[in-house]
Protein backbone atom coordinates (compact mmCIF):
# COMPACT_ATOMS: atom_id res chain seq x y z
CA UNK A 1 8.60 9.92 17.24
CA UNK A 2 7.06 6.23 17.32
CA UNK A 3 9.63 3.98 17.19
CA UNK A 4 8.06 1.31 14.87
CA UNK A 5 9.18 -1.74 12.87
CA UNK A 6 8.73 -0.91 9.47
CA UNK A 7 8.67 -4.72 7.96
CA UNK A 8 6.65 -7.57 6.51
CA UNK A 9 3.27 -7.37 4.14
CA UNK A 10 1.37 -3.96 4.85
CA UNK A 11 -2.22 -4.43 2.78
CA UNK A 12 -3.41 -1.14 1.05
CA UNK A 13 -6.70 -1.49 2.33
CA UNK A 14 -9.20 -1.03 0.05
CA UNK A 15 -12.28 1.39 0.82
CA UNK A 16 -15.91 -0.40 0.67
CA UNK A 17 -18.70 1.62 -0.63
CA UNK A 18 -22.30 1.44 -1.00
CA UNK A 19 -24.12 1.54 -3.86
CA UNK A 20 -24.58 5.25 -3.61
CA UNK A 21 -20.74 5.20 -3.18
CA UNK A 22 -20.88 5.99 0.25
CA UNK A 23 -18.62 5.02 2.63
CA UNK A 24 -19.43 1.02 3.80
CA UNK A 25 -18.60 1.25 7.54
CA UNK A 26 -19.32 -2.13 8.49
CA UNK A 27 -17.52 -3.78 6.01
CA UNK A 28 -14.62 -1.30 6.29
CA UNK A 29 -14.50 -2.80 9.78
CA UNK A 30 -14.84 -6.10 8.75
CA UNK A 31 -12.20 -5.62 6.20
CA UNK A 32 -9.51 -4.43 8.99
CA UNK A 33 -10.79 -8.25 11.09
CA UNK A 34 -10.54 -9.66 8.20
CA UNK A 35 -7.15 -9.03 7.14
CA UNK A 36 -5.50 -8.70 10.63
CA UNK A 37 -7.15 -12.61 11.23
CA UNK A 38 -5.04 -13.75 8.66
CA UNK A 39 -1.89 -12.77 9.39
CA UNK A 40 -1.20 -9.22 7.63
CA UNK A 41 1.61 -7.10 9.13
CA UNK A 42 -0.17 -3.76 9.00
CA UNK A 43 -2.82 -2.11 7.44
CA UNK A 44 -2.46 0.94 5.01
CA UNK A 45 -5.80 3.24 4.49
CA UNK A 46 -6.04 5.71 2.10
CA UNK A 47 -3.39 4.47 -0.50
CA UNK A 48 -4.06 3.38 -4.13
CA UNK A 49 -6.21 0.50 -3.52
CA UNK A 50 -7.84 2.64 -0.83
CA UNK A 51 -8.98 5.25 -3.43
CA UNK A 52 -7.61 7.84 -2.07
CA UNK A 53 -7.42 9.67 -5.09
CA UNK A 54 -11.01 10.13 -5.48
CA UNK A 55 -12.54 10.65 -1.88
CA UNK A 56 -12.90 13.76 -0.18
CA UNK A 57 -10.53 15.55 2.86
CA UNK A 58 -13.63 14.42 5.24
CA UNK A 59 -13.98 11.39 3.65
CA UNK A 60 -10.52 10.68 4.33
CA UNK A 61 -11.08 11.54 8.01
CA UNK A 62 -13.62 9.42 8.41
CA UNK A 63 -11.99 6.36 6.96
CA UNK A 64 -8.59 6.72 9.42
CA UNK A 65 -11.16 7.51 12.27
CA UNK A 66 -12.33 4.13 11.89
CA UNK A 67 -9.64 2.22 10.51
CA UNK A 68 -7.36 3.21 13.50
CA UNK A 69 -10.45 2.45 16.15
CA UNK A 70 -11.25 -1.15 15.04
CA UNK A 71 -7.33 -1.68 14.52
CA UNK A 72 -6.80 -1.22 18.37
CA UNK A 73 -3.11 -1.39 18.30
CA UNK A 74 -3.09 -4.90 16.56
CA UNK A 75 -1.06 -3.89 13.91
CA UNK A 76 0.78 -0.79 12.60
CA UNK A 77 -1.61 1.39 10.85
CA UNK A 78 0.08 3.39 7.68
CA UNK A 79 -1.82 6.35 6.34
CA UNK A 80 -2.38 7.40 2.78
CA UNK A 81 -1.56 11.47 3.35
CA UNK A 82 0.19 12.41 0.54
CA UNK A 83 -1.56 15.17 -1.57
CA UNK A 84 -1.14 17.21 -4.92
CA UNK A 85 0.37 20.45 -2.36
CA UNK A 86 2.23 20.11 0.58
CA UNK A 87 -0.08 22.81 2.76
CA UNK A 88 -3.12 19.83 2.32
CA UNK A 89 -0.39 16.92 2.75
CA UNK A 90 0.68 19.09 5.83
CA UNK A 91 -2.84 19.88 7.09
CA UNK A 92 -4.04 15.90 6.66
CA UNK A 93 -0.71 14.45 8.24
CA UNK A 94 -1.96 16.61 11.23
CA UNK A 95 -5.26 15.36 11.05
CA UNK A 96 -3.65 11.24 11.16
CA UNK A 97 -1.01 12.44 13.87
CA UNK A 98 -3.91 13.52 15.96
CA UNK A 99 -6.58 10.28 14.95
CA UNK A 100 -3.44 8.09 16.37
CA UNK A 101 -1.91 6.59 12.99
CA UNK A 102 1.63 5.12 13.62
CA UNK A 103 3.05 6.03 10.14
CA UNK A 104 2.49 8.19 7.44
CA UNK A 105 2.78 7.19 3.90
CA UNK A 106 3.44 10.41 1.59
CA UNK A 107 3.00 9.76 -2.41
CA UNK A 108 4.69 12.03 -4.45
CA UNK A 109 2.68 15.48 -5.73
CA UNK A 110 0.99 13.92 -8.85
CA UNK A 111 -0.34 15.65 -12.28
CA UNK A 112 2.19 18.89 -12.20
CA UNK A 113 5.74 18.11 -12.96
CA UNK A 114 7.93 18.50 -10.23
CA UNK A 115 11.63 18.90 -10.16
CA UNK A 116 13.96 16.68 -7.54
CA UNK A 117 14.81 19.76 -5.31
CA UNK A 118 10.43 20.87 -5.75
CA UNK A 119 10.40 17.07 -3.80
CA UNK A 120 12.68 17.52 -1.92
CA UNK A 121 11.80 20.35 -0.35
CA UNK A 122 8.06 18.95 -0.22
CA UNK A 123 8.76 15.83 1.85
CA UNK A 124 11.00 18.05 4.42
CA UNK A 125 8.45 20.27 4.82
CA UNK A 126 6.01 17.17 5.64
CA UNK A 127 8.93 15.87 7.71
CA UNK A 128 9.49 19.03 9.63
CA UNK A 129 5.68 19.41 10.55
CA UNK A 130 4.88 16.11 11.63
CA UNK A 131 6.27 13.52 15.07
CA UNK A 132 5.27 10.70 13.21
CA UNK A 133 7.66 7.86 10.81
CA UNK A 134 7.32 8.82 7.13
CA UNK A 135 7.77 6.04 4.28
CA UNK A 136 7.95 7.52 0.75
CA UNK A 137 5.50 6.51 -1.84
CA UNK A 138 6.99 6.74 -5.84
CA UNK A 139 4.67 5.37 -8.17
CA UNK A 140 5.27 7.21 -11.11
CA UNK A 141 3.21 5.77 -13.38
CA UNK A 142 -0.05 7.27 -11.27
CA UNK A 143 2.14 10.33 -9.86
CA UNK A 144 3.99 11.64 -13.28
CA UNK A 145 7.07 12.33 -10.52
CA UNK A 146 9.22 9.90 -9.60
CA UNK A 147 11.90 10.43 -6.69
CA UNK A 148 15.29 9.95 -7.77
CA UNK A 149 17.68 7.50 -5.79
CA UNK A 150 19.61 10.11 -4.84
CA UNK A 151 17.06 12.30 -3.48
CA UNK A 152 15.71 8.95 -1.32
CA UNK A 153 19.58 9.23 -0.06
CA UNK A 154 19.13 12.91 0.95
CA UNK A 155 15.81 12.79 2.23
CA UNK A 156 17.05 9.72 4.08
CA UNK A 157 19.42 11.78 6.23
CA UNK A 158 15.61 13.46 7.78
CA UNK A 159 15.33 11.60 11.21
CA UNK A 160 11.54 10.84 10.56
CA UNK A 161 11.54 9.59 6.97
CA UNK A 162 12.29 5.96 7.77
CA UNK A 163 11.28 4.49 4.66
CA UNK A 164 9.99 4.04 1.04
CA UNK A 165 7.82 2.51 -1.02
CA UNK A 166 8.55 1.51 -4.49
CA UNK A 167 5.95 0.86 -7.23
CA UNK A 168 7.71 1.64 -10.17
CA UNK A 169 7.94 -1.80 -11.27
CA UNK A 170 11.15 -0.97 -11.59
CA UNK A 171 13.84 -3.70 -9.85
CA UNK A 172 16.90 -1.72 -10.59
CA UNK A 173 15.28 1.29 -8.75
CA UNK A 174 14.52 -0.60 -5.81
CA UNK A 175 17.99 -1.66 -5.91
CA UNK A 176 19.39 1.99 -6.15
CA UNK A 177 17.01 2.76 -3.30
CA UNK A 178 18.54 -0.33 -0.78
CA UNK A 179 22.27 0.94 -1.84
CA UNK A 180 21.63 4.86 -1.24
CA UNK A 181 19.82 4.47 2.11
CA UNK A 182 21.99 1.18 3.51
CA UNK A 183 24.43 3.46 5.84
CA UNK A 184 21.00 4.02 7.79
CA UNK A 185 20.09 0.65 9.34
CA UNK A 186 16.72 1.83 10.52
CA UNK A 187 15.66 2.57 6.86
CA UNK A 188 12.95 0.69 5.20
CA UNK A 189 12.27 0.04 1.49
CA UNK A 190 9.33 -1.93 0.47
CA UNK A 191 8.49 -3.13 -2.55
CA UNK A 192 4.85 -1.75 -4.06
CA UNK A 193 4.80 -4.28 -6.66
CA UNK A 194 3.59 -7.53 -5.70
CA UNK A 195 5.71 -9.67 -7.76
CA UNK A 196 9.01 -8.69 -6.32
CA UNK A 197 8.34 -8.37 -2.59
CA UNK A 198 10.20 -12.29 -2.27
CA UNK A 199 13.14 -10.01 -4.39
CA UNK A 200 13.16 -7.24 -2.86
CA UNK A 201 13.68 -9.22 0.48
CA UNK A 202 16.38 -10.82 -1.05
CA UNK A 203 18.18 -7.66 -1.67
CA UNK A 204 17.91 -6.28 1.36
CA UNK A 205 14.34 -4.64 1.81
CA UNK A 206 11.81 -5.45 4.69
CA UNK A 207 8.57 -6.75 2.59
CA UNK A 208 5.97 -5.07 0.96
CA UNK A 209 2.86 -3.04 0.22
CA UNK A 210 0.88 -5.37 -1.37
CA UNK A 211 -3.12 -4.93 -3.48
CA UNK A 212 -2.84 -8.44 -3.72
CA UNK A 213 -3.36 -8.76 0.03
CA UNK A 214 -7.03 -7.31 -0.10
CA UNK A 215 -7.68 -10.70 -1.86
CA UNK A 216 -5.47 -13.30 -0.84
CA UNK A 217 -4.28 -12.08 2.68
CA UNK A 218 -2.81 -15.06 4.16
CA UNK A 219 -0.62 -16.02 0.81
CA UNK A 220 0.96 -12.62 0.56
CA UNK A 221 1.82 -12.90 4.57
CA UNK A 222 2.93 -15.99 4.01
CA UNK A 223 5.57 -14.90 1.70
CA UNK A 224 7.53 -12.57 4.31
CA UNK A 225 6.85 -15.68 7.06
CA UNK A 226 8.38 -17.76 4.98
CA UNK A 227 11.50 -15.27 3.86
CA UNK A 228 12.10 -14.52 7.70
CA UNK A 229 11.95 -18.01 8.64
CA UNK A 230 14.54 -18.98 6.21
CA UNK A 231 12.44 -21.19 3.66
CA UNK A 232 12.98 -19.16 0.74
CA UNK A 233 12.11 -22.07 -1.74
CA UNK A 234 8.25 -21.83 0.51
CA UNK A 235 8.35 -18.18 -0.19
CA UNK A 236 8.98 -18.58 -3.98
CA UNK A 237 6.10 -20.69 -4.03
CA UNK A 238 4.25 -18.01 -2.22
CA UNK A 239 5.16 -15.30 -4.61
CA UNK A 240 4.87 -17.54 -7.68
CA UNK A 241 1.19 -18.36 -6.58
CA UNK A 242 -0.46 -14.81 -7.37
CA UNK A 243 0.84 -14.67 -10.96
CA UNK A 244 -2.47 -15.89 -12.05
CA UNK A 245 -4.15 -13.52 -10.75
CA UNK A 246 -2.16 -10.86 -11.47
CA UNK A 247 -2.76 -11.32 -15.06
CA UNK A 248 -5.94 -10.35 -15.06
CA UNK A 249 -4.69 -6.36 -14.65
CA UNK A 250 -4.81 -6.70 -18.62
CA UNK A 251 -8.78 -6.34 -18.08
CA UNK A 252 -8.58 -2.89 -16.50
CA UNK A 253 -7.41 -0.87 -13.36
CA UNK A 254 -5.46 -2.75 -10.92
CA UNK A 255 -7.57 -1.09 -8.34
CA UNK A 256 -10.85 -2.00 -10.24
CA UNK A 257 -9.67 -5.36 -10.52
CA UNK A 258 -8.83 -6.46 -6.68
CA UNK A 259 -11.89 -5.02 -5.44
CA UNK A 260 -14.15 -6.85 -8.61
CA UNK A 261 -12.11 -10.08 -6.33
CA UNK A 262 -13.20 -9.49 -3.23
CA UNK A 263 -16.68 -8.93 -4.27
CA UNK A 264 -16.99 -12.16 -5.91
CA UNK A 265 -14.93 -13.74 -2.66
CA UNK A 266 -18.16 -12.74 -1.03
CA UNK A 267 -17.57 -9.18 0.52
CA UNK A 268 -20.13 -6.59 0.43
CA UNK A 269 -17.42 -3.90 -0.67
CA UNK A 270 -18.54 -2.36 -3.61
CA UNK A 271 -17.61 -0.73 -6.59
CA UNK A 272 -14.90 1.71 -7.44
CA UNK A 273 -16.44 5.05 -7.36
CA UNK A 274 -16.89 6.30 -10.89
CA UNK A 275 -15.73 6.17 -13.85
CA UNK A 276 -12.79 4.02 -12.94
CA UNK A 277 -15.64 1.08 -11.80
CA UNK A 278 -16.03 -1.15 -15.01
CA UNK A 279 -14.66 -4.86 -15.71
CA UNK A 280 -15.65 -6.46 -18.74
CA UNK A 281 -17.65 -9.81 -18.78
CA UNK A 282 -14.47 -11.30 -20.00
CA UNK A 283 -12.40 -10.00 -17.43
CA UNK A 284 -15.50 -11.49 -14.58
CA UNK A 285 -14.95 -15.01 -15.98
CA UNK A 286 -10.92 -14.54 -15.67
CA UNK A 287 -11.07 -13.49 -12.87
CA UNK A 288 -13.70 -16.14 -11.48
CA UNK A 289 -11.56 -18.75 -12.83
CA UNK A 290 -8.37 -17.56 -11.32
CA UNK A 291 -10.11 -17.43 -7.70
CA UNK A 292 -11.63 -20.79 -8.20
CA UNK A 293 -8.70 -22.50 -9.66
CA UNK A 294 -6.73 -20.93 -6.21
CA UNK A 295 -9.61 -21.53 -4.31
CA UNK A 296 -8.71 -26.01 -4.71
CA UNK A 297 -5.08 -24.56 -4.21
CA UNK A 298 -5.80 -23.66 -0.82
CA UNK A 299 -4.32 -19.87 -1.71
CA UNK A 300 -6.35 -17.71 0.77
């Protein structure tokens, strides 16, 4: 298994299209540049941001194919694998194993209920058919399952599930997570909600899996710099800094709503596929003003 330090601001990368909603190469590749130029810890295809939801097996391919070619061992590359059963989350964490990912990120099964032990039982399987790190992925909001604390503890004790990623919004949960898997040193868990990665730190995680990076790369870095470094009143103002912005998720999917960003910053990356592509006028001008208000900020 890769031995691999599982730490700092991982962007979920988002996927450019064309206007046929086609898979932007170029700017994919410029995207990875892009983000590894200013300072990201590792890039993470095929996650929320990413779309993964909505693109196809080959699609998926495709997108790690490239992703891990233009990353050239820069930076860790975490892949989105996690699917609805575990034979396809099986048969795709092959697929990354064999493209050259260095860690697999497995979301929970999403739209059936699932009991803890159905999870369970799901990730080991993963676990058992795979050489490669695992980090968790609850976000039950998107999901409908969320993994328990003390099934993280359990599935903790599986050599090659070294971490997890929270996006509950939850704080407590994260907490429960840190105290559950701290008898395992090596274990990782990240925050998936931007506005507690500086928290999250604080109590004992390693960083965090951040949307917010696909727009303001350097900030969100800047926040685990500053934490490691020992400047925690810096990293405060790091973390404080993207509250703006993150108030504009009132005008429609987070997702939507970081790639709407990046297109205005001036990247050819598309739309959303449909139906989940559509920002109001009023949410354009918010966020406009929010990027040009950071812009004479100097957040980047």
């Amino acid at each position: 298994m890769k031995n691999i330090d599982i730490s700092g601001i991982i962007v979920p990368l988002l996927t450019p299209m064309n206007a046929d909603e086609t898979i932007n190469e170029k700017e994919l590749r410029n995207q990875v540049n892009h983000q590894i130029n200013s300072g990201i810890h590792g890039v993470f295809p095929l996650g929320t941001n990413g779309e993964a939801y909505i693109l196809s097996f080959d699609e998926k391919i495709k997108i790690l194919q490239i992703v891990v070619d233009e990353v050239k061992g820069r930076v860790p590359v975490y892949a989105g694998t996690g699917c609805i059963s575990t034979k396809e989350t099986i048969e795709l964490s092959k697929k990354a194993e064999e493209i050259g990912v260095d860690i697999l990120s497995v979301v929970t099964p999403y739209f059936a209920s699932a009991s803890q032990d159905e999870l369970y039982n799901h990730f080991k399987e993963v676990a058992d058919n795979v050489n490669l790190p695992i980090v968790l992925y609850n976000i039950p909001a998107r999901s409908g399952n969320s993994i328990a604390p003390t099934t993280v503890e359990k599935l903790s004790e599986i050599e090659n599930i070294v971490g997890v990623k929270d996006s509950s919004g939850n704080f407590d949960n994260i907490l429960q997570y840190i105290e559950k898997t701290r008898s395992r040193r090596d274990f990782a868990v990240l925050s998936g909600n931007d506005s507690l990665i500086l928290w999250c730190l604080l109590a004992g995680g390693r960083g965090g899996i951040a949307g917010c990076a696909n727009v303001f790369p350097t900030t969100m870095a800047s926040i685990y710099n500053s934490y490691r470094d020992g400047d925690i009143e810096k990293a405060r103002d790091y973390q404080d800094s993207i509250r703006s912005f993150r108030n504009c998720f009132k005008f429609g999917n987070p997702n939507t709503i970081v790639k709407t960003a990046v297109s205005l910053l001036g990247f050819p990356v598309g739309k959303c596929r449909k139906p989940f592509s559509e920002v109001s006028e009023e949410g354009i001008r918010a966020i406009k003003k929010v990027l040009d208000e950071n812009s004479r900020k100097g957040i980047k």
